[in-house]
Protein backbone atom coordinates (compact mmCIF):
# COMPACT_ATOMS: atom_id res chain seq x y z
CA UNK A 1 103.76 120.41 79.18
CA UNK A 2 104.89 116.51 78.92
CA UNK A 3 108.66 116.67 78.42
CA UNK A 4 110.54 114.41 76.70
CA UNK A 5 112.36 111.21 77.25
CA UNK A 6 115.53 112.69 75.97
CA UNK A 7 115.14 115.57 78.43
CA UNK A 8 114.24 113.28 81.85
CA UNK A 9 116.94 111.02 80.74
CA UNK A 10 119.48 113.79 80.75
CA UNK A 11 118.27 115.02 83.88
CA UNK A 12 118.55 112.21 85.91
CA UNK A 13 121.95 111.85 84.74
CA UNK A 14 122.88 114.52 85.81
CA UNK A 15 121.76 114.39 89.41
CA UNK A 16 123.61 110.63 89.74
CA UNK A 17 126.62 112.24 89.11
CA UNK A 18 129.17 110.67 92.22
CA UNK A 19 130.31 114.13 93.26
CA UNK A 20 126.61 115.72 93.27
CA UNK A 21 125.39 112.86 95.40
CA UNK A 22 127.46 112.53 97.69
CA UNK A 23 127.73 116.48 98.43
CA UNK A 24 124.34 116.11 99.17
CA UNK A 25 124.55 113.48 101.52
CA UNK A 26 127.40 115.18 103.34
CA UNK A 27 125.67 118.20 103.38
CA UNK A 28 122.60 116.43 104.88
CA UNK A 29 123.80 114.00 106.99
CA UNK A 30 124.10 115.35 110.30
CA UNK A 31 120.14 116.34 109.97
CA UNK A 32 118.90 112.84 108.63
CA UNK A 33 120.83 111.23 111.79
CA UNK A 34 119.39 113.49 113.98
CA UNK A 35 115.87 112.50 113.11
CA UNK A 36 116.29 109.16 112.74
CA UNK A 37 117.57 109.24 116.04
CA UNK A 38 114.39 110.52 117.03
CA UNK A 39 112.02 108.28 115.09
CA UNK A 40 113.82 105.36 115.84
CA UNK A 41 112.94 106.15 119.83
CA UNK A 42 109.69 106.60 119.25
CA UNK A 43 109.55 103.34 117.32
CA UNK A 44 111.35 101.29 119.99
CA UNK A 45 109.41 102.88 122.67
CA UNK A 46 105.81 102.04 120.46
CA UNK A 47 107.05 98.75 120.34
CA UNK A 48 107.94 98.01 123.69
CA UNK A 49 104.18 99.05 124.62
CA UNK A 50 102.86 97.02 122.20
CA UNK A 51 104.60 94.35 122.69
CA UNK A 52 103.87 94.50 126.50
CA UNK A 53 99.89 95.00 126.00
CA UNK A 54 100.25 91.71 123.10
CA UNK A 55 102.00 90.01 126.22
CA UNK A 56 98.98 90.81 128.77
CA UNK A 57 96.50 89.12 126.81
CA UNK A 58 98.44 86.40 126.03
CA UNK A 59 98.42 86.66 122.38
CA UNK A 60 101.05 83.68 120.81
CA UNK A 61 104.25 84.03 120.68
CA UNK A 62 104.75 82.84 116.80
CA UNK A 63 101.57 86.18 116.67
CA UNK A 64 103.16 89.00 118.38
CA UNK A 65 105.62 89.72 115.25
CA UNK A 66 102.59 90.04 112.77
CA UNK A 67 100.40 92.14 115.16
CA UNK A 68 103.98 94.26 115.68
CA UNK A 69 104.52 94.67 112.11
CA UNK A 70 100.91 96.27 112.30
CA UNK A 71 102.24 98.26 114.41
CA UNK A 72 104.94 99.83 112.36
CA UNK A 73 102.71 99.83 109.49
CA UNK A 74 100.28 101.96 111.87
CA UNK A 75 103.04 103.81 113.19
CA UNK A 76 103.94 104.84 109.29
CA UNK A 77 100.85 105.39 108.47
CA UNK A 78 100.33 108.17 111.35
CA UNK A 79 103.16 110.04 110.03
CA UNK A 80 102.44 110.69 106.62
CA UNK A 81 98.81 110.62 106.57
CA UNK A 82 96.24 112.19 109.11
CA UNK A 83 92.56 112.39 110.17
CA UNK A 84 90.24 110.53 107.93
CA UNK A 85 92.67 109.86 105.14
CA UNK A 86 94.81 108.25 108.20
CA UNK A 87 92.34 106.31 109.95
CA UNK A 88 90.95 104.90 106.16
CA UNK A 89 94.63 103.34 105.65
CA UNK A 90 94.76 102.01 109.29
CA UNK A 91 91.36 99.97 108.81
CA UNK A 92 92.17 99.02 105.01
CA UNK A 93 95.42 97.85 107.04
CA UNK A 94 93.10 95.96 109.46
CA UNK A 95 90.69 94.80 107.40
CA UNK A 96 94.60 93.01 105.23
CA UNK A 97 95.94 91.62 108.73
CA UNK A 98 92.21 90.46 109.59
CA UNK A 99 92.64 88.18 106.23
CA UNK A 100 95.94 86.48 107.86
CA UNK A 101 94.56 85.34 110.95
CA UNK A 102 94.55 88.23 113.33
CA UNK A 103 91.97 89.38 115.29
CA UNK A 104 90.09 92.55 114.58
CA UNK A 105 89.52 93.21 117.67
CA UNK A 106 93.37 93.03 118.96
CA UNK A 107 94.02 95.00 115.95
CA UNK A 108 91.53 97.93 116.92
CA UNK A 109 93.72 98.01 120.16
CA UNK A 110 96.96 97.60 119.02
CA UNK A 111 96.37 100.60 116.59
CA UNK A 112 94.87 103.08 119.59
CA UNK A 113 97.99 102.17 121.90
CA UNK A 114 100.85 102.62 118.82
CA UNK A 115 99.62 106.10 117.55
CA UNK A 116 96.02 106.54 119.59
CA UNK A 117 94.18 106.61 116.52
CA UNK A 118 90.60 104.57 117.12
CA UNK A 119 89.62 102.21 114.30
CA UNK A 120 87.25 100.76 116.11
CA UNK A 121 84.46 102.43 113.46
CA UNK A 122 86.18 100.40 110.32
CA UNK A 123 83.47 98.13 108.51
């Protein structure tokens, strides 16, 4: 059944009332700190290795923040996406830094040492 404008137009009023959103954000709060506290150690921590490995090799300085963003984009990736579907974003990823000027190969490992996925298969 399509509803109609009138009817999602009402509804969405409804929820942006101030009272109604900000109950829900008090009610919630606590819980969306706590794992964001989370995440954002496991991001730092992701990072930090990442970072380190870029470091190793001696990837450029003005590189590291693209093949980083990767990274996160890996890292974001692995969390809402997995097996096939996951590793399929993570080389279409790739295959868009690739077109920038980063290596493919440095790619392949930056992905396996962020979430230990291997996209070493993308074509």
């Amino acid at each position: 059944m399509v509803r109609s404008s009138a009817h999602r137009i009402a509804k969405y009023d409804g929820k942006m009332v101030g009272d109604v959103v900000k109950n829900r954000f008090d009610a919630l709060r606590d819980s969306m700190v706590a794992q964001e506290t989370t995440q954002f150690g496991n991001l730092v921590t992701m990072e930090e290795s990442v970072k380190t490995l870029l470091e190793g090799w001696g990837i450029s300085v003005t590189l590291i923040p693209s093949y980083l963003a990767f990274a996160r984009q890996c890292y974001r990736i692995n969390r809402t996406h997995a097996g096939a579907i996951g590793v399929n974003e993570m080389c279409y990823a790739a295959e868009h830094w690739e077109l920038r000027g980063l290596l493919l190969y440095y790619l392949q490992q930056v992905a396996f040492t962020a979430v230990g996925v291997d996209i070493s298969s993308c074509t």
